[in-house]
Protein backbone atom coordinates (compact mmCIF):
# COMPACT_ATOMS: atom_id res chain seq x y z
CA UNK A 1 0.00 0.00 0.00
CA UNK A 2 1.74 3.27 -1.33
CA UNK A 3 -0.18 6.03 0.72
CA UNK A 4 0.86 10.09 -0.23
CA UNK A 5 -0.16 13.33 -1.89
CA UNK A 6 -1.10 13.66 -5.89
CA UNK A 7 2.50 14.01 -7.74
CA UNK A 8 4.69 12.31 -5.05
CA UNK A 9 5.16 9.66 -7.54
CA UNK A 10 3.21 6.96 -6.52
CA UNK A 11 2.73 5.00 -9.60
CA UNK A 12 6.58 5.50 -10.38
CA UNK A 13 7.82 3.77 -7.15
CA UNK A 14 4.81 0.71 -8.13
CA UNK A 15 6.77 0.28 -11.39
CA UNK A 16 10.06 0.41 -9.68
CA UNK A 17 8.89 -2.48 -7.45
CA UNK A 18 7.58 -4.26 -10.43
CA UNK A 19 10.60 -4.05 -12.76
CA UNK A 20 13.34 -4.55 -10.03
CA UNK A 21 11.45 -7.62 -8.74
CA UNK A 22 11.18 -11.48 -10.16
CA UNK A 23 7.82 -10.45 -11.70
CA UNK A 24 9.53 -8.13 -13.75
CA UNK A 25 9.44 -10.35 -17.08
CA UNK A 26 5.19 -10.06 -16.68
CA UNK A 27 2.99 -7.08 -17.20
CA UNK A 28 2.67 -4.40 -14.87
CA UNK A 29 -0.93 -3.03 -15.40
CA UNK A 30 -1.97 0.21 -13.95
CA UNK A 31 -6.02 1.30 -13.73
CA UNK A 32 -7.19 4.30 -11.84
CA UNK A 33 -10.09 3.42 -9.70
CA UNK A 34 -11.28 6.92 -9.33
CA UNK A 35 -11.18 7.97 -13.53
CA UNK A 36 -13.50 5.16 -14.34
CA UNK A 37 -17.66 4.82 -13.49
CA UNK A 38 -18.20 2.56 -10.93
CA UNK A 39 -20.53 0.91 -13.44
CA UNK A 40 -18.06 -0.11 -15.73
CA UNK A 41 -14.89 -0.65 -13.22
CA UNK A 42 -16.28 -4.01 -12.47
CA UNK A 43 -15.91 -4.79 -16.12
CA UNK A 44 -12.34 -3.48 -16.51
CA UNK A 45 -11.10 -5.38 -13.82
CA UNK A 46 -12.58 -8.55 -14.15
CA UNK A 47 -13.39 -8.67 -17.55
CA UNK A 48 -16.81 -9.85 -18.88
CA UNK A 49 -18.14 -12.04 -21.92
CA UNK A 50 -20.34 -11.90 -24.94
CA UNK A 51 -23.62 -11.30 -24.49
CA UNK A 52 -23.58 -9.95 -20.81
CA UNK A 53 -24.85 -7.15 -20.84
CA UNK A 54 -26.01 -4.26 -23.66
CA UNK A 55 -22.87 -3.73 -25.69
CA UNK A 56 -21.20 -6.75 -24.72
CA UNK A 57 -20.47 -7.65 -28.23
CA UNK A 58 -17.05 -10.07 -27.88
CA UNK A 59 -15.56 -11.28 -24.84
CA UNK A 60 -12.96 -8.88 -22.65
CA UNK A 61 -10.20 -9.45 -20.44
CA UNK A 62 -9.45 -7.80 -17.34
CA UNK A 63 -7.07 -6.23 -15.84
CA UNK A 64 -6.71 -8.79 -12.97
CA UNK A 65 -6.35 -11.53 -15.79
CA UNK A 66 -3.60 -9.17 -17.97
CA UNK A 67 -1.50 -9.04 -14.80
CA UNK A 68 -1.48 -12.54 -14.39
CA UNK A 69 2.22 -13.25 -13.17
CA UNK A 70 3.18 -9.44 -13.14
CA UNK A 71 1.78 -6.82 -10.78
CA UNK A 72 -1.56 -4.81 -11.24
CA UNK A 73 -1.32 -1.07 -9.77
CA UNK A 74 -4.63 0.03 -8.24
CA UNK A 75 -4.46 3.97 -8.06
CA UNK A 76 -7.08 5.86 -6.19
CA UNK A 77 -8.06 2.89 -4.08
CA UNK A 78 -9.94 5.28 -1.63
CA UNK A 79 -11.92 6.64 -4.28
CA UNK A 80 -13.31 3.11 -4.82
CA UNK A 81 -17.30 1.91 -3.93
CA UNK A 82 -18.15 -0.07 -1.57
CA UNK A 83 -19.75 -2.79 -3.71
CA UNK A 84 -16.39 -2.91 -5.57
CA UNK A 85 -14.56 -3.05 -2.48
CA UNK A 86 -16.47 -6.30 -1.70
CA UNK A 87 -15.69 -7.85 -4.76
CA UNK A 88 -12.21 -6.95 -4.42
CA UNK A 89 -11.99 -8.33 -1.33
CA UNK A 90 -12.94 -12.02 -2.71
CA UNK A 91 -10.68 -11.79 -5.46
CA UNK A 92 -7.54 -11.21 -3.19
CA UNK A 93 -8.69 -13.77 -0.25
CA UNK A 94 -9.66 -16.40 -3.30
CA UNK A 95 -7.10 -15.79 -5.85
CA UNK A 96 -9.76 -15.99 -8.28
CA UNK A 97 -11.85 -13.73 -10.55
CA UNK A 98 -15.54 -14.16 -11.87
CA UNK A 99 -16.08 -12.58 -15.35
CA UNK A 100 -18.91 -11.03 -15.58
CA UNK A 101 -21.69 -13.23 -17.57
CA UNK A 102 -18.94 -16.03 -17.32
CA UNK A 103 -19.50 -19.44 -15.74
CA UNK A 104 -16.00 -20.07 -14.87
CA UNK A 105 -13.78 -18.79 -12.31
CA UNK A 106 -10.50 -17.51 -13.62
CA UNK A 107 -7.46 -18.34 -11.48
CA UNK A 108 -4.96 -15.29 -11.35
CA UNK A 109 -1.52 -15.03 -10.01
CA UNK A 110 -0.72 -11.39 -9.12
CA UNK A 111 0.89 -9.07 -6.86
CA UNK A 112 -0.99 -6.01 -5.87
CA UNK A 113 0.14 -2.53 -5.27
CA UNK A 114 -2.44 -0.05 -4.33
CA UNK A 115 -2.17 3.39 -3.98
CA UNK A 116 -4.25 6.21 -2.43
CA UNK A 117 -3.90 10.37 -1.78
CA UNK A 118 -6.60 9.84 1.07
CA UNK A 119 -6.10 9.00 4.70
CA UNK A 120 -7.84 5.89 4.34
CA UNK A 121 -7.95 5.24 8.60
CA UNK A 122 -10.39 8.31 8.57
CA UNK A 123 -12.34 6.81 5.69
CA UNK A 124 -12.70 3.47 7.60
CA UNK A 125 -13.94 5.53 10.36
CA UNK A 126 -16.48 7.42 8.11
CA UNK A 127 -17.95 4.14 6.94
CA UNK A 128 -16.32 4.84 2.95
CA UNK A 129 -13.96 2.00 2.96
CA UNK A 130 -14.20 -1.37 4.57
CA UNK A 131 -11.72 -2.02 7.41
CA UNK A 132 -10.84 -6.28 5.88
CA UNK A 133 -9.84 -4.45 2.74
CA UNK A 134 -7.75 -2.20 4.28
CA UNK A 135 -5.94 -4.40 6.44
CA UNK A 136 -5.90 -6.89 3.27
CA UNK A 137 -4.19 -4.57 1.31
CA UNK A 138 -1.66 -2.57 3.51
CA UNK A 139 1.04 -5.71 4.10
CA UNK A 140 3.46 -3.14 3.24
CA UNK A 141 2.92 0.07 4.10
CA UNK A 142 5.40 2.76 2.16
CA UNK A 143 4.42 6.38 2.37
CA UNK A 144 6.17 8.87 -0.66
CA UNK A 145 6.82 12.11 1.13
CA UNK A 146 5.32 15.63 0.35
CA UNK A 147 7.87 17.86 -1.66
CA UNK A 148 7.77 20.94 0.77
CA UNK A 149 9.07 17.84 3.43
CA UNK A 150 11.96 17.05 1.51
CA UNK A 151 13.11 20.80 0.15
CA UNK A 152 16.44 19.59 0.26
CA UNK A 153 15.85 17.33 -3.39
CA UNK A 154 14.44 20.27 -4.95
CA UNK A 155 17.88 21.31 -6.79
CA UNK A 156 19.00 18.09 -7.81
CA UNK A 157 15.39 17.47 -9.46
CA UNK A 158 15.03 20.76 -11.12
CA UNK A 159 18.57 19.71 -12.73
CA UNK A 160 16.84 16.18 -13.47
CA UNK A 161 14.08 17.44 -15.49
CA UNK A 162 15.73 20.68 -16.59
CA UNK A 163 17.82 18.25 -18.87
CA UNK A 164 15.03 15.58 -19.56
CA UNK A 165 12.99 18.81 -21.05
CA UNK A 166 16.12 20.37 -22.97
CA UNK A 167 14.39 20.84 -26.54
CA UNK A 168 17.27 19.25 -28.58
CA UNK A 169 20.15 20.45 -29.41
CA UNK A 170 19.61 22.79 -26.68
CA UNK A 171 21.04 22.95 -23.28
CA UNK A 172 19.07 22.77 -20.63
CA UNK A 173 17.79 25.54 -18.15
CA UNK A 174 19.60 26.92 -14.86
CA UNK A 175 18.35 28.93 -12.67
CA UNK A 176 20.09 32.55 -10.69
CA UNK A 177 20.80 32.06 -7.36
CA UNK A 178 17.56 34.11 -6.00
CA UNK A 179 15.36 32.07 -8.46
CA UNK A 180 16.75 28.30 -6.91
CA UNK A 181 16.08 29.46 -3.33
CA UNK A 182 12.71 30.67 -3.69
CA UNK A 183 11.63 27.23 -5.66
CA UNK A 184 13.87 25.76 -2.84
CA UNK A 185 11.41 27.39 -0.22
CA UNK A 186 8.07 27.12 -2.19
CA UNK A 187 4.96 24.93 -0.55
CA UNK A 188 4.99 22.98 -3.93
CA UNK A 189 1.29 21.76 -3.63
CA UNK A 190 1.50 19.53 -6.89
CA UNK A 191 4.07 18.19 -5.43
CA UNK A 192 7.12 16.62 -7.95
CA UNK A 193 4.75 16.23 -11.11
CA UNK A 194 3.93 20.02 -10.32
CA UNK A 195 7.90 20.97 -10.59
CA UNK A 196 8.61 19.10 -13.34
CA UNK A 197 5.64 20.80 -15.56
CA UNK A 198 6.71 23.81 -14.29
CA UNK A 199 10.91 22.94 -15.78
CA UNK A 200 8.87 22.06 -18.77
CA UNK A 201 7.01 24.73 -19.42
CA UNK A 202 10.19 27.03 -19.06
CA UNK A 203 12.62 24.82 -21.25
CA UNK A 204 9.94 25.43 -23.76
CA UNK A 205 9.83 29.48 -23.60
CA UNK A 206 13.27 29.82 -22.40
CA UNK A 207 15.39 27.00 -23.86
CA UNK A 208 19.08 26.81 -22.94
CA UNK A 209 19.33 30.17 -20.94
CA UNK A 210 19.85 31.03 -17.02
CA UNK A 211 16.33 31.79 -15.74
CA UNK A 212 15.98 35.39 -13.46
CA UNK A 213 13.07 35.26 -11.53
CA UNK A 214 12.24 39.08 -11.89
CA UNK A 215 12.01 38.20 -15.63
CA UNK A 216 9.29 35.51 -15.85
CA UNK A 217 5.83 36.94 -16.25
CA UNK A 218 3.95 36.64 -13.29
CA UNK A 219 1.04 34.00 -15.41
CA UNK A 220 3.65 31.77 -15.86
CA UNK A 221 4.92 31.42 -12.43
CA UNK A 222 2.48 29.11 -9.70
CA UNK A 223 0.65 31.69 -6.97
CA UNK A 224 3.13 30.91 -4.53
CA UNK A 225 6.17 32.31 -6.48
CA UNK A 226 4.78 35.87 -7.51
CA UNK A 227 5.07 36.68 -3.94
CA UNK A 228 8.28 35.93 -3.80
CA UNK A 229 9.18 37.99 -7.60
CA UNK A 230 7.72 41.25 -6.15
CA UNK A 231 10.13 41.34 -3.03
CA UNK A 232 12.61 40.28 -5.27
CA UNK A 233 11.80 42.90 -7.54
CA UNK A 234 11.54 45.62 -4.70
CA UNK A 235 14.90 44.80 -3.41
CA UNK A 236 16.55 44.59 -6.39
CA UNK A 237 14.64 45.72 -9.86
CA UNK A 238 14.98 43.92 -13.00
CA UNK A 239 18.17 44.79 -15.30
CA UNK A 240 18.32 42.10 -17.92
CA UNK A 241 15.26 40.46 -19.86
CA UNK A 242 14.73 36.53 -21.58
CA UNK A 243 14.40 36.05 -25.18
CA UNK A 244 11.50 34.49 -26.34
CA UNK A 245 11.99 33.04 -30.55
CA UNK A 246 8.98 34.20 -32.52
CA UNK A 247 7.52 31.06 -33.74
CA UNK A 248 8.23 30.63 -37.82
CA UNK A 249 5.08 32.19 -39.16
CA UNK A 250 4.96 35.21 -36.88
CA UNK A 251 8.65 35.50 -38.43
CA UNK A 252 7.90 35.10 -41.98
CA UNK A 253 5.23 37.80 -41.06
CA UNK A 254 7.37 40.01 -40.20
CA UNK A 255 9.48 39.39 -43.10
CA UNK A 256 6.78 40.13 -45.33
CA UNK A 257 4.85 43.05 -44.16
CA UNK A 258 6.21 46.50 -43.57
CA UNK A 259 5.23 48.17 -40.01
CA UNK A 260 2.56 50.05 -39.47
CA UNK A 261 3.25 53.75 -38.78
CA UNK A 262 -0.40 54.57 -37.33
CA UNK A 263 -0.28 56.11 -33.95
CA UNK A 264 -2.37 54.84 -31.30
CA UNK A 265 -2.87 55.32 -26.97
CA UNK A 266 -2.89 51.69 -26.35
CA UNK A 267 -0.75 52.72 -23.47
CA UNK A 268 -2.48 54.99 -21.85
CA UNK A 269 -5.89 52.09 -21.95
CA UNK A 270 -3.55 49.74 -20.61
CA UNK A 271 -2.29 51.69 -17.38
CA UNK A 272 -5.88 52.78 -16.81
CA UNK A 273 -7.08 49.50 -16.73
CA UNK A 274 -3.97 48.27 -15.05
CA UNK A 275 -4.52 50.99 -12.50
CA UNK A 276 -1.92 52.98 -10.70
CA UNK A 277 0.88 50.63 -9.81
CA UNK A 278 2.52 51.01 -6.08
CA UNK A 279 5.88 53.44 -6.20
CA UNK A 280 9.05 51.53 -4.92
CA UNK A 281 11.41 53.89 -2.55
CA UNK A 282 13.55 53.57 -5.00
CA UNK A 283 11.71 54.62 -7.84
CA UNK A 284 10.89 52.77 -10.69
CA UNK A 285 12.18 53.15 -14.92
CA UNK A 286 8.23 54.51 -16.27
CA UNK A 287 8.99 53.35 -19.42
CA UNK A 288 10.11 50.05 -18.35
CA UNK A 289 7.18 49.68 -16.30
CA UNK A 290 4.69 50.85 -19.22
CA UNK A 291 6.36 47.86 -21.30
CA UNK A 292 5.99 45.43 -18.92
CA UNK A 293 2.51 46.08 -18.35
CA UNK A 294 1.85 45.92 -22.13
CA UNK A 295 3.66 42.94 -22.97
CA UNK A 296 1.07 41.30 -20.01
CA UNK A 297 -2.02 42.46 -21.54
CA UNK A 298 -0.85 41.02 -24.96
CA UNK A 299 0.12 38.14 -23.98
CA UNK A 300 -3.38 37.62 -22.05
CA UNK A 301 -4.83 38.78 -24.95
CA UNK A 302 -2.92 35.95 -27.37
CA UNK A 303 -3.82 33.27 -24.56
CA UNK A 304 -7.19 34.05 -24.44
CA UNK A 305 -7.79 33.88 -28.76
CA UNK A 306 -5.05 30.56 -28.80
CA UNK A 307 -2.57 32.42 -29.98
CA UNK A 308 -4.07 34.00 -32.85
CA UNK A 309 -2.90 37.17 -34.05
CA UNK A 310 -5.60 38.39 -35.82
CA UNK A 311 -8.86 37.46 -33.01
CA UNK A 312 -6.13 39.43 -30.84
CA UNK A 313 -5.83 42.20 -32.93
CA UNK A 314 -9.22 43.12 -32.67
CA UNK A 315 -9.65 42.19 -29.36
CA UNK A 316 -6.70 44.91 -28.50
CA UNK A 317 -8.46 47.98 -30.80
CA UNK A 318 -4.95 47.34 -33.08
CA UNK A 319 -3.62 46.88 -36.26
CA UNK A 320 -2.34 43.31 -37.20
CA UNK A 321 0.84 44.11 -38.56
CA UNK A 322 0.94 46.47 -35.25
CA UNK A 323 0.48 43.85 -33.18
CA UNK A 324 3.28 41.78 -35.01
CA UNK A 325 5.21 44.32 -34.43
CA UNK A 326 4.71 44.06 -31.00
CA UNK A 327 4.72 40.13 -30.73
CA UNK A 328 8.29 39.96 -32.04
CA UNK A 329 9.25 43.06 -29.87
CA UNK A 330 8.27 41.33 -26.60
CA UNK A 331 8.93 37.96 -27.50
CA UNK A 332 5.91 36.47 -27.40
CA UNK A 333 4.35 33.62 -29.47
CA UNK A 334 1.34 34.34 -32.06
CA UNK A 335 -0.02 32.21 -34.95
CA UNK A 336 -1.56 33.52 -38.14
């Protein structure tokens, strides 16, 4: 029984059992108990044959009877019903499973691993999960810590997946000093799968350079790191920027059409609607600020129409070939 939050990588460690054990030649078989109707979960575990039920139309295998010899992974195991908790009950005390519509018992050979995010004591205790299971299935008890309880792993796996992400041919990400301490000291509520989307998501934008916090917009970064930008930023303000490529059509747009001379306050709308921003003691650059701000609403503009250049146009009141202009100025992505 593999017990911890969502992202702790549950169903990793089950496969490391699996493949570093004797059953390792066999299948391993994962299902997630909570992603599939109790209705049909019966079916997908145990299998069921022609004829049935309504849509039965050939015979199906199970996942019990896939994994016979290997190891079946049963994720969400708290999220399961009670009915189904029954059943699975007789299957591990009997070693055998009963297709559904079949007349023959199926003998099956497997090792179980189940896995849950819940505390499934309480659960017992709020009459949601049946207390034979639970002591049926938790021979083994391992527990995968939370993230924030292990902050000292957090460099050496931002390395890990900052060169598993590397685009190719590209090196892969680093971080500044201030930038590895606050992920260092971030809650990280998603946990590792939540860090390595995060390394992803930045070797995409940012491939092969060293990553400044006070440079990442603030919609790319979780909730719990803006915080942490804006005293950065206070204590020391931003002096260098990261290059974003233009995608190849914005490029070839570019290439193609000649910029657009026509005046225009966008500016001015966007500080109005951004409304006045705080003063720092130690001042602020206006213009720098008054390009930050618009390179935000454009790229919420770009997210919001998919990335399309034109819907954004006239969503912003400009020009397209002004807003190209723009794109390539602040880096962003656009598609025609």
């Amino acid at each position: 029984m593999i017990t911890g939050e969502s992202g702790t990588g549950k169903e990793l460690l089950a496969r490391l059992l699996h493949e570093q054990s004797e059953r390792q030649g066999s299948n391993f078989v994962p299902i997630n108990c909570a992603a599939i109707p109790k209705d049909l979960l019966e079916s997908e575990l145990f299998g069921h044959r022609k004829g049935a039920f309504t849509g039965a139309v050939a015979d199906r295998v199970g996942r019990f009877e896939l994994a016979h010899g290997g190891t079946i992974f049963l994720d969400e195991i708290g999220d399961m019903s009670l009915d189904m908790q029954v059943k699975l009950l007789r299957v591990l005390q009997e070693r055998t499973i009963d297709p559904i519509g079949g007349t023959k018992q199926v003998n099956v050979d497997v090792r179980v691993v189940a896995a849950t995010h819940r505390d499934l004591e309480s659960e017992i205790a709020a009459g949601r999960f049946r207390e034979d299971l639970y002591y049926r299935l938790n021979v083994l008890p391992i527990v995968t810590p939370a993230l924030r309880e292990r902050a000292e792993d957090v460099p050496e796996l931002l390395a890990f997946f900052a060169h598993k992400h590397a685009p190719y041919g590209k090196p892969p990400i680093t971080f500044e000093a201030d930038f590895l301490e606050a992920l260092v000291q971030y809650a990280w509520p998603g946990n590792v799968r939540e860090l390595s989307n995060l390394v992803a998501r930045f070797s995409t934008l940012y491939a092969g350079q060293r990553l400044d916090l006070r440079a990442i917009p603030p919609t790319l970064l979780p909730k719990g790191l803006v915080s942490a930008q804006a005293d950065l930023q206070a204590r020391a303000p931003l002096l260098a920027t990261l290059e974003i490529t233009p995608p190849p059509e914005v490029a070839a747009e570019l290439a193609n059409e000649p910029p657009d001379e026509e005046e225009n306050d966008v500016e001015s709308i966007i500080m109005l609607a951004q409304g006045m921003p705080a003063l720092p003691p130690e001042g602020l650059s206006l213009k720098e600020r008054m390009a930050q701000i618009e390179r935000s609403i454009i790229e919420q503009a770009l997210q919001r129409n998919s990335g399309n250049v034109s819907r954004t146009a006239k969503l912003l009141n400009l020009q397209r070939t002004t807003l190209i202009e723009k794109i390539n100025k602040y880096a962003l992505r656009g598609v025609a």
